[in-house]
PDB file of N, CA and C in Angstrom:
ATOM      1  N   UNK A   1       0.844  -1.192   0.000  1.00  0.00           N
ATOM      2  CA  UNK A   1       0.000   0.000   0.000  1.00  0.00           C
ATOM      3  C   UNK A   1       0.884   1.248   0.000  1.00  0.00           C
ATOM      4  N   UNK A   2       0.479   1.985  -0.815  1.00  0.00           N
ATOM      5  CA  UNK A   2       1.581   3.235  -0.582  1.00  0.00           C
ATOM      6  C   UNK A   2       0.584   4.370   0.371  1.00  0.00           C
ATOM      7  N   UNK A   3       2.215   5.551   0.660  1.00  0.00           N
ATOM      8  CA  UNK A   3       1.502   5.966   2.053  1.00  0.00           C
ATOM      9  C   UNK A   3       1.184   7.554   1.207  1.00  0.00           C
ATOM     10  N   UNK A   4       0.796   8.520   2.459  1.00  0.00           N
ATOM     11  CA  UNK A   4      -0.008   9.746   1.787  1.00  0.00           C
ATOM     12  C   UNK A   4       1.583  10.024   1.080  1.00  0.00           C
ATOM     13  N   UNK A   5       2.366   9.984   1.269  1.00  0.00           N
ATOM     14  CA  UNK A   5       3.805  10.754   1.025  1.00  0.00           C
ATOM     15  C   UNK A   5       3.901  10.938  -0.723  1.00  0.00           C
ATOM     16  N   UNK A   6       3.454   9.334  -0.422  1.00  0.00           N
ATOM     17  CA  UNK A   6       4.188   8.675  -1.937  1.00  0.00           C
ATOM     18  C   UNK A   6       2.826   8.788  -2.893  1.00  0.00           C
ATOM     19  N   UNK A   7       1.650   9.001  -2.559  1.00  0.00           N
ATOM     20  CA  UNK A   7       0.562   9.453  -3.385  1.00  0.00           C
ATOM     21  C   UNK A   7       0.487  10.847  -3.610  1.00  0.00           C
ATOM     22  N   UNK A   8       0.792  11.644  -3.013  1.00  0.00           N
ATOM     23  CA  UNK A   8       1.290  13.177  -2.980  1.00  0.00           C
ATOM     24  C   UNK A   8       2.260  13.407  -4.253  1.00  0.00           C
ATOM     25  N   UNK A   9       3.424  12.917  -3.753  1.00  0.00           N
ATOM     26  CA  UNK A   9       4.450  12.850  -4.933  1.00  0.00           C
ATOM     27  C   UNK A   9       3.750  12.618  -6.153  1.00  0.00           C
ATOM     28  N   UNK A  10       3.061  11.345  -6.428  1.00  0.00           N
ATOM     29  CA  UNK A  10       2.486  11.100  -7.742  1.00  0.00           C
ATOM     30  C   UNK A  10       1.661  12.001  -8.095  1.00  0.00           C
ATOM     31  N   UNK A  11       0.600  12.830  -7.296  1.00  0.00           N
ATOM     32  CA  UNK A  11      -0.251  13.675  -7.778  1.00  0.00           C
ATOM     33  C   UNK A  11       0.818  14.942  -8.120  1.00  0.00           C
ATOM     34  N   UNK A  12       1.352  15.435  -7.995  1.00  0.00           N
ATOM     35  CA  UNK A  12       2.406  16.318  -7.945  1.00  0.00           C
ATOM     36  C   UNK A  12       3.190  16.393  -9.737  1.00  0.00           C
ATOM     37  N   UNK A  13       3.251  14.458  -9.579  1.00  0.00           N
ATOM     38  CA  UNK A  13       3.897  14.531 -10.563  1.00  0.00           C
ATOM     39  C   UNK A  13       2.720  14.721 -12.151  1.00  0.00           C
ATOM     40  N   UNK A  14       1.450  14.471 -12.057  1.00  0.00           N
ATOM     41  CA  UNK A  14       0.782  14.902 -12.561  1.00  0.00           C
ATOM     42  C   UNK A  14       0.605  15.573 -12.819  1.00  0.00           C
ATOM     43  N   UNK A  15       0.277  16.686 -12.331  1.00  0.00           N
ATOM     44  CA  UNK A  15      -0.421  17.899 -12.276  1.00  0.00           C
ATOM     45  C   UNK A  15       1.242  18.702 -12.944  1.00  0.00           C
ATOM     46  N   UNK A  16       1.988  18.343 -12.891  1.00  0.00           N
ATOM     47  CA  UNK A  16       3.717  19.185 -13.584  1.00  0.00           C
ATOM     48  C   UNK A  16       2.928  18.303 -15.433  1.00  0.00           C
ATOM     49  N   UNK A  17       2.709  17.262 -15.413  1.00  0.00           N
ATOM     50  CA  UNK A  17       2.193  17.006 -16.825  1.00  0.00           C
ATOM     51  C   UNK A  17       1.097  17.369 -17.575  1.00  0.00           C
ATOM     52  N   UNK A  18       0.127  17.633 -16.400  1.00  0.00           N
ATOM     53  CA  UNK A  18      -1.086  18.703 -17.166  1.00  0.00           C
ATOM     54  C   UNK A  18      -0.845  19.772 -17.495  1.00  0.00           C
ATOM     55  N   UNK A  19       0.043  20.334 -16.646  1.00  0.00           N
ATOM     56  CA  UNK A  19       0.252  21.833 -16.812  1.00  0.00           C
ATOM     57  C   UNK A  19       1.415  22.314 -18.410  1.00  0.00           C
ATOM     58  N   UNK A  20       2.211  20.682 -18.350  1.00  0.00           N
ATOM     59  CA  UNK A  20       3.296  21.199 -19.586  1.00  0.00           C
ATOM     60  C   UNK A  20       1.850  20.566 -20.865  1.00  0.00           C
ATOM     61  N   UNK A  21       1.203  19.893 -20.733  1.00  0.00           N
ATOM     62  CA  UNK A  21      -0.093  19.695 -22.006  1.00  0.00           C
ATOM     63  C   UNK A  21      -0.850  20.784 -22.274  1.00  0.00           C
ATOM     64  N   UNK A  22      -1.623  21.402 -21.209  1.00  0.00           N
ATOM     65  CA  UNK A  22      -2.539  22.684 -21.037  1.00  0.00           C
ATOM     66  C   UNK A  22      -1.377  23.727 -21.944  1.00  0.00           C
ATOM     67  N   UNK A  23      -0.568  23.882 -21.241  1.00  0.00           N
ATOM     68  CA  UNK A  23       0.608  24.735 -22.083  1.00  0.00           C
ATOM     69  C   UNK A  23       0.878  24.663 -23.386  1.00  0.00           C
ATOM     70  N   UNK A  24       1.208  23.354 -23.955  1.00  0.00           N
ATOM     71  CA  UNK A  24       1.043  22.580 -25.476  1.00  0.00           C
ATOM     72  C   UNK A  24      -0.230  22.923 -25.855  1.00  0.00           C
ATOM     73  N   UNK A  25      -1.453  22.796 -25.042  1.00  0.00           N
ATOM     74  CA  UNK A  25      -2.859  23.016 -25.989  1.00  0.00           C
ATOM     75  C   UNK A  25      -2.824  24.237 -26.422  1.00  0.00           C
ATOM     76  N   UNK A  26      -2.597  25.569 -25.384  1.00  0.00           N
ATOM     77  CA  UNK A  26      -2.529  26.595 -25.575  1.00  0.00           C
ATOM     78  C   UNK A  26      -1.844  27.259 -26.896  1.00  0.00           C
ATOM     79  N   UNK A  27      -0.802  27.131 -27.181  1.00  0.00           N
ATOM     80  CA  UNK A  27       0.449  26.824 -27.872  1.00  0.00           C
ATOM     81  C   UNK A  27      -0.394  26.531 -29.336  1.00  0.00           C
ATOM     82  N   UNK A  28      -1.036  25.534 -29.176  1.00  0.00           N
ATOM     83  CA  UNK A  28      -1.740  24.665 -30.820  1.00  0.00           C
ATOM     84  C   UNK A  28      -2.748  25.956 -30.981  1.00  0.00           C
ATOM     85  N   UNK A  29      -3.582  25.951 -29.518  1.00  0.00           N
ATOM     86  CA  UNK A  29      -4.481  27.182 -30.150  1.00  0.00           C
ATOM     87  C   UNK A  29      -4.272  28.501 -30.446  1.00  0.00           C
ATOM     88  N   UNK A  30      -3.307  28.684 -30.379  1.00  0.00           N
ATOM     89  CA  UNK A  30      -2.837  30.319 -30.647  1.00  0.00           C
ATOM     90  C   UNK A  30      -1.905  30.196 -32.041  1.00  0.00           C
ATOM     91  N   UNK A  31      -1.866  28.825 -32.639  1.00  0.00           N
ATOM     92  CA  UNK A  31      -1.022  28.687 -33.906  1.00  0.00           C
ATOM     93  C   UNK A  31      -2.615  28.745 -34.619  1.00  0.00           C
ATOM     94  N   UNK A  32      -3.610  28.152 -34.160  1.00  0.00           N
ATOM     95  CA  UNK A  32      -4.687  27.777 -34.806  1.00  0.00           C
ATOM     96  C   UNK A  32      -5.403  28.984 -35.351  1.00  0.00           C
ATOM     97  N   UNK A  33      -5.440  30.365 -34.522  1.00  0.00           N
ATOM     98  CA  UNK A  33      -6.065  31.736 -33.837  1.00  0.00           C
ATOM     99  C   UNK A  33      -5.201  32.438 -35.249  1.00  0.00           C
ATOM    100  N   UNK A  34      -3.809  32.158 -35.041  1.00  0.00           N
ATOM    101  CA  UNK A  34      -3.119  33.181 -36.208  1.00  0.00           C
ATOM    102  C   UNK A  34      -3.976  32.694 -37.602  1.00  0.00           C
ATOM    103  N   UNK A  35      -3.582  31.383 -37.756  1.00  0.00           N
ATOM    104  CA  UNK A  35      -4.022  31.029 -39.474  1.00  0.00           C
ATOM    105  C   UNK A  35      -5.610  31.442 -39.266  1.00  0.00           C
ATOM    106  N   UNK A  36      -6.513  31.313 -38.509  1.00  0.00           N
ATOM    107  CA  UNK A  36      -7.841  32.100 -38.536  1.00  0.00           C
ATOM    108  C   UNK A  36      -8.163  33.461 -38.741  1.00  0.00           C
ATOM    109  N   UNK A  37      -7.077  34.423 -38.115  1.00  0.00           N
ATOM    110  CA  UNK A  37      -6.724  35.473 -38.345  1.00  0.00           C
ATOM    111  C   UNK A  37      -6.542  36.170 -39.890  1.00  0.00           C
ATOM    112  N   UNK A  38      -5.074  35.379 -39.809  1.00  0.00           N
ATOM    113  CA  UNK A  38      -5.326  35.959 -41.358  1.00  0.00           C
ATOM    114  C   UNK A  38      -5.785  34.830 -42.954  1.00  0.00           C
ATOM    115  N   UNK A  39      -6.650  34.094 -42.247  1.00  0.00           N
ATOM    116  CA  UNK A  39      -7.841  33.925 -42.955  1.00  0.00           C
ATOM    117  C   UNK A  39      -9.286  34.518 -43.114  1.00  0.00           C
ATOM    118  N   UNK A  40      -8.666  35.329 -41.939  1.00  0.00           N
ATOM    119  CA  UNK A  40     -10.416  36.406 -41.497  1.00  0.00           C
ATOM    120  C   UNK A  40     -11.275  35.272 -41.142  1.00  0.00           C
ATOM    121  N   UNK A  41     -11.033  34.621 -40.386  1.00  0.00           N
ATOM    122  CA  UNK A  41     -12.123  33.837 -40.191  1.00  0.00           C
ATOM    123  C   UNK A  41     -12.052  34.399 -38.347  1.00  0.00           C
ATOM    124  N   UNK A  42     -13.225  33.910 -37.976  1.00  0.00           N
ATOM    125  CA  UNK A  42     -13.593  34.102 -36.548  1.00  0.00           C
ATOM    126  C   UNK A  42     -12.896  33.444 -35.627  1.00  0.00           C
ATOM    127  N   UNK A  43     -12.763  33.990 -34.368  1.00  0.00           N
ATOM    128  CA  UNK A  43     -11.471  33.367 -33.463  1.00  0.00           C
ATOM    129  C   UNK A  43     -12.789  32.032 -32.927  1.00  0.00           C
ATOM    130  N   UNK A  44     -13.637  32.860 -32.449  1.00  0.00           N
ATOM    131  CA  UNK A  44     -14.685  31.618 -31.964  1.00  0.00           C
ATOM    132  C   UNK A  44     -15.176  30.699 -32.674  1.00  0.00           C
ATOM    133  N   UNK A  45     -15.404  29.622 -32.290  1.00  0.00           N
ATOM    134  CA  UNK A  45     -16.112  28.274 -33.559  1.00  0.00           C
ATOM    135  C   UNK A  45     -17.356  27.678 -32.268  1.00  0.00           C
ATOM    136  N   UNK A  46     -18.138  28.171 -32.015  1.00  0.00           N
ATOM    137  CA  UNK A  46     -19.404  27.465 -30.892  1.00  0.00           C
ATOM    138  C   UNK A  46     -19.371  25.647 -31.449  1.00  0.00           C
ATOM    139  N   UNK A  47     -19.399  25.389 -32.673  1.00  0.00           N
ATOM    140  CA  UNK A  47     -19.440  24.180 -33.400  1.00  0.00           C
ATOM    141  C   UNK A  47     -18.666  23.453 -32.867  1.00  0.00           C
ATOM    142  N   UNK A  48     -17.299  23.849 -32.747  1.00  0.00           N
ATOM    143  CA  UNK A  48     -16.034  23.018 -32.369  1.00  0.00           C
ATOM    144  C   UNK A  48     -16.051  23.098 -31.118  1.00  0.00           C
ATOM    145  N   UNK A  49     -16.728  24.007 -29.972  1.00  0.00           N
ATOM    146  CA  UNK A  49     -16.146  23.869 -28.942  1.00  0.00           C
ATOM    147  C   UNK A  49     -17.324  22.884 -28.305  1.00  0.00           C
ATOM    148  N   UNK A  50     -18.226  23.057 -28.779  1.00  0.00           N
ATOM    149  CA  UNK A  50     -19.559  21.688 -28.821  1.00  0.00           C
ATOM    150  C   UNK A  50     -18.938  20.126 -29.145  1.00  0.00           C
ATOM    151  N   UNK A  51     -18.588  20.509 -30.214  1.00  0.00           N
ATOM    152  CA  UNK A  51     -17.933  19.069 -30.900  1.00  0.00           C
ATOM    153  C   UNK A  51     -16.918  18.128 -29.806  1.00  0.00           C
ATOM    154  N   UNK A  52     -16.134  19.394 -29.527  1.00  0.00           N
ATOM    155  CA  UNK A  52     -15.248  19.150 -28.223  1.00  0.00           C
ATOM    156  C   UNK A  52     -15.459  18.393 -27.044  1.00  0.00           C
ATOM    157  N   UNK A  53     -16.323  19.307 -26.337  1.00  0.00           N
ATOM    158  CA  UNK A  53     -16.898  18.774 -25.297  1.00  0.00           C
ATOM    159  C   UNK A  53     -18.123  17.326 -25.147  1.00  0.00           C
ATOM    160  N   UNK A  54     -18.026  17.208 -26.558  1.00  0.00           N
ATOM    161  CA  UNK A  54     -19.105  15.813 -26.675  1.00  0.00           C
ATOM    162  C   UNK A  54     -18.015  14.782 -26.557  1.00  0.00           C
ATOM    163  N   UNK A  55     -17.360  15.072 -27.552  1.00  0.00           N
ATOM    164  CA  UNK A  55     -16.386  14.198 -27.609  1.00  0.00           C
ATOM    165  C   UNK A  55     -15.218  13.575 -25.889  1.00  0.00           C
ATOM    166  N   UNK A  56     -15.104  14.669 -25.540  1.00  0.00           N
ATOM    167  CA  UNK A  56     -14.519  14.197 -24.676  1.00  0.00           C
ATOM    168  C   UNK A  56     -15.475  13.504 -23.130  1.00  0.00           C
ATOM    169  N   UNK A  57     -16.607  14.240 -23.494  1.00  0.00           N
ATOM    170  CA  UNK A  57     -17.222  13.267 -22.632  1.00  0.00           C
ATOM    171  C   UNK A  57     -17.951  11.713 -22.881  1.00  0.00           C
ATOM    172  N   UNK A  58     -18.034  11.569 -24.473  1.00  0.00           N
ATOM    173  CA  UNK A  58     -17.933  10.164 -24.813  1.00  0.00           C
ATOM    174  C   UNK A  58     -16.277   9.432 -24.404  1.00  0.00           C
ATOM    175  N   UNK A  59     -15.648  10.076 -24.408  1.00  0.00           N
ATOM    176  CA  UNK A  59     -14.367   9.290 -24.206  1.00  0.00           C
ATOM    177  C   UNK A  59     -14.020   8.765 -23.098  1.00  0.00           C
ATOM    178  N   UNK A  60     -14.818   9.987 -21.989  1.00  0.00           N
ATOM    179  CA  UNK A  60     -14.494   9.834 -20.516  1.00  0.00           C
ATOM    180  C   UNK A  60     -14.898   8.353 -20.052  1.00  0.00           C
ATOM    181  N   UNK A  61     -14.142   7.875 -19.091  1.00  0.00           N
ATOM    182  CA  UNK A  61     -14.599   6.904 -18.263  1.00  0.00           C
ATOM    183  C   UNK A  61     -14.457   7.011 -16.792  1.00  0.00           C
ATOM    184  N   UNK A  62     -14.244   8.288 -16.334  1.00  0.00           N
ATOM    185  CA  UNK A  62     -14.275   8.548 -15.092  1.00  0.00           C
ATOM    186  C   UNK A  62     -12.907   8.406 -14.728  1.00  0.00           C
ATOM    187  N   UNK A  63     -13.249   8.662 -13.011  1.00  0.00           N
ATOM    188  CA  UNK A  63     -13.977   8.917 -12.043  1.00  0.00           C
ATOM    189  C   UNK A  63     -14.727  10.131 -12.195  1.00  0.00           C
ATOM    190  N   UNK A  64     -14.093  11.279 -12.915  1.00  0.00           N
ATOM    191  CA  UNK A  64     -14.889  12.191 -12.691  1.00  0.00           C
ATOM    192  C   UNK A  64     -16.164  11.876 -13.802  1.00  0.00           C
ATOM    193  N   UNK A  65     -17.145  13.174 -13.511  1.00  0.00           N
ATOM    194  CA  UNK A  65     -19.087  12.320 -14.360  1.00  0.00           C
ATOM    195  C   UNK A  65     -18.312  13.841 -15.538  1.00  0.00           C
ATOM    196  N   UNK A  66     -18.836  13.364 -16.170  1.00  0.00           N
ATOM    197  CA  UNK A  66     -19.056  14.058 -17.669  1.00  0.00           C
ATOM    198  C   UNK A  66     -19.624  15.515 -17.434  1.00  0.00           C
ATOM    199  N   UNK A  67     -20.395  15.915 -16.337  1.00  0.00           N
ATOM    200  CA  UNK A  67     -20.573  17.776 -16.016  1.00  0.00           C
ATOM    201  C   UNK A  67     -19.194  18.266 -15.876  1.00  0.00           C
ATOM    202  N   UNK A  68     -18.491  17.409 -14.540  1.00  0.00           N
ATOM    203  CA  UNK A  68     -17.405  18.285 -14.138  1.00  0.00           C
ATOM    204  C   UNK A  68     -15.963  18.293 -15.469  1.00  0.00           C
ATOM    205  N   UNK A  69     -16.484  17.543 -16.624  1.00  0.00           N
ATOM    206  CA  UNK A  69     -15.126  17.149 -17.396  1.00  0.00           C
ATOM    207  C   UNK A  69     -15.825  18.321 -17.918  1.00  0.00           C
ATOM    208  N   UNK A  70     -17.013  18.424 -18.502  1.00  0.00           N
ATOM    209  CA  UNK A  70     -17.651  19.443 -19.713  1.00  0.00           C
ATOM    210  C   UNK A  70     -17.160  21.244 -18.794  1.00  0.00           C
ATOM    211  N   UNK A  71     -17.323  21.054 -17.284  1.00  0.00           N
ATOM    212  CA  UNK A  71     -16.919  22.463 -16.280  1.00  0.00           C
ATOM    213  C   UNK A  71     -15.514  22.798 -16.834  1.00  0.00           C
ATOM    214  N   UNK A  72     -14.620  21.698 -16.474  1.00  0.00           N
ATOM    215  CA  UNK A  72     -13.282  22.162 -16.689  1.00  0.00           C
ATOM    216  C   UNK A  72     -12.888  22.310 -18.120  1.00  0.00           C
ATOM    217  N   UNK A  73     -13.302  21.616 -19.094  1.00  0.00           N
ATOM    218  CA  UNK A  73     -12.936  22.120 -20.465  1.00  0.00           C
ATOM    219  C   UNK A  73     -13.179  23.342 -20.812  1.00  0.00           C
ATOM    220  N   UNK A  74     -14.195  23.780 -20.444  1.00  0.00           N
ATOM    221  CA  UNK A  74     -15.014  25.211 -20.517  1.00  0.00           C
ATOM    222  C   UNK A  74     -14.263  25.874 -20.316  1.00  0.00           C
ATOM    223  N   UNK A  75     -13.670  25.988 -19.211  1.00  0.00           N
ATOM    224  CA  UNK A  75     -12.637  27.318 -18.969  1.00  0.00           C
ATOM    225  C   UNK A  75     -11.346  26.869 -19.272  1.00  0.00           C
ATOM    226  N   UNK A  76     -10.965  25.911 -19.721  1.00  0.00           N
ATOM    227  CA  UNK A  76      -9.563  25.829 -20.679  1.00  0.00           C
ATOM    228  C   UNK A  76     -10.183  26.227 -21.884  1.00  0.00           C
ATOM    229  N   UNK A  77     -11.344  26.463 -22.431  1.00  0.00           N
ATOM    230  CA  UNK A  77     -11.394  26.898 -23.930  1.00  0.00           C
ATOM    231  C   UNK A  77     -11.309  28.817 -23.750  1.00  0.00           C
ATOM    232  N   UNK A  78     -12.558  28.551 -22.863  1.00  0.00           N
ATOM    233  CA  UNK A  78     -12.489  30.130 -22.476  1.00  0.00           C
ATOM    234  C   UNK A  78     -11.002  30.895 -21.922  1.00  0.00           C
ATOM    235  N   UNK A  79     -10.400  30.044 -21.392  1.00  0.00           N
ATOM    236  CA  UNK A  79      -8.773  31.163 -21.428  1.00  0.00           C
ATOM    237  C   UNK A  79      -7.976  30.866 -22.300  1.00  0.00           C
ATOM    238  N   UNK A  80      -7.848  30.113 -23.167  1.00  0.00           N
ATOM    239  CA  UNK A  80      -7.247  29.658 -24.441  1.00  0.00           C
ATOM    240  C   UNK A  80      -7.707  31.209 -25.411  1.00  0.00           C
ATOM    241  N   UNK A  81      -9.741  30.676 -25.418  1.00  0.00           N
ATOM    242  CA  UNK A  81      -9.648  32.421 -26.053  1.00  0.00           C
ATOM    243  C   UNK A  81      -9.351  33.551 -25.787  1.00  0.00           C
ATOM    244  N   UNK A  82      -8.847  33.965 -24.688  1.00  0.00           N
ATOM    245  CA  UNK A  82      -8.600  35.253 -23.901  1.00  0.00           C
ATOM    246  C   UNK A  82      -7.144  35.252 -24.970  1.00  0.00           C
ATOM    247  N   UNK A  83      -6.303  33.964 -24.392  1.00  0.00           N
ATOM    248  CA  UNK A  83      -4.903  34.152 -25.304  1.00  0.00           C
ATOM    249  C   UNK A  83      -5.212  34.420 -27.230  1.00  0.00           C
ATOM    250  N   UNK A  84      -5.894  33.601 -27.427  1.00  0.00           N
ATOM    251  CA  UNK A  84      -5.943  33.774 -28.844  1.00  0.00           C
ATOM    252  C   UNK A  84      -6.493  35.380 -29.513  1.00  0.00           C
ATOM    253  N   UNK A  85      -7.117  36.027 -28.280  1.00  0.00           N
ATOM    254  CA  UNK A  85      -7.655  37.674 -28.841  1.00  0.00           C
ATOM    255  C   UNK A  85      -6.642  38.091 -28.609  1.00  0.00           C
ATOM    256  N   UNK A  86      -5.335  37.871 -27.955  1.00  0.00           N
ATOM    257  CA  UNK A  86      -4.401  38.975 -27.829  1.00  0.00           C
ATOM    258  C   UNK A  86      -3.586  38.694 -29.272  1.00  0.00           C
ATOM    259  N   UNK A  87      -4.259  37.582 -29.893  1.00  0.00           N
ATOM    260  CA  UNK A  87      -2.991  37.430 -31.402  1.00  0.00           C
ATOM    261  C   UNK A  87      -2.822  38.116 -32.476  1.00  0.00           C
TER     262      UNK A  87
END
């Protein structure tokens, strides 16, 4: 059985890998934001960010339920766009 120490550590070490992915997503969407840009196309896509969130909650298998995955995507899209209006 491992103890709180050594489950700590592992969550730790997680959360250093979400944060360098979230960073990478960010990164894709602000490459994505330019070519939209000067395509004149719209920074927002409601379609895709729908598409998104279906998708990843068909994918989910928990623990967490499919609201709180659809909560937290939400505001990784929504500050993704904050970055992509400054492009």
């Amino acid at each position: 059985m491992e103890t709180l120490q050594q489950l700590r550590k592992r969550i730790d070490q997680v959360d250093r890998r979400l944060l360098r992915l979230l960073n990478q997503r960010a990164g894709l969407a602000l490459r994505v934001g330019r070519l939209k840009k000067r395509r004149g196309r719209s920074l927002f896509d409601p379609r895709r960010e729908r598409a998104i969130l279906r998708r990843l909650t068909v994918v989910n298998h928990g623990p967490l339920p499919a609201q709180a995955v659809r909560a937290i995507y939400r505001e990784i899209l929504r500050q993704v766009r904050r970055l992509e209006q400054s492009v």
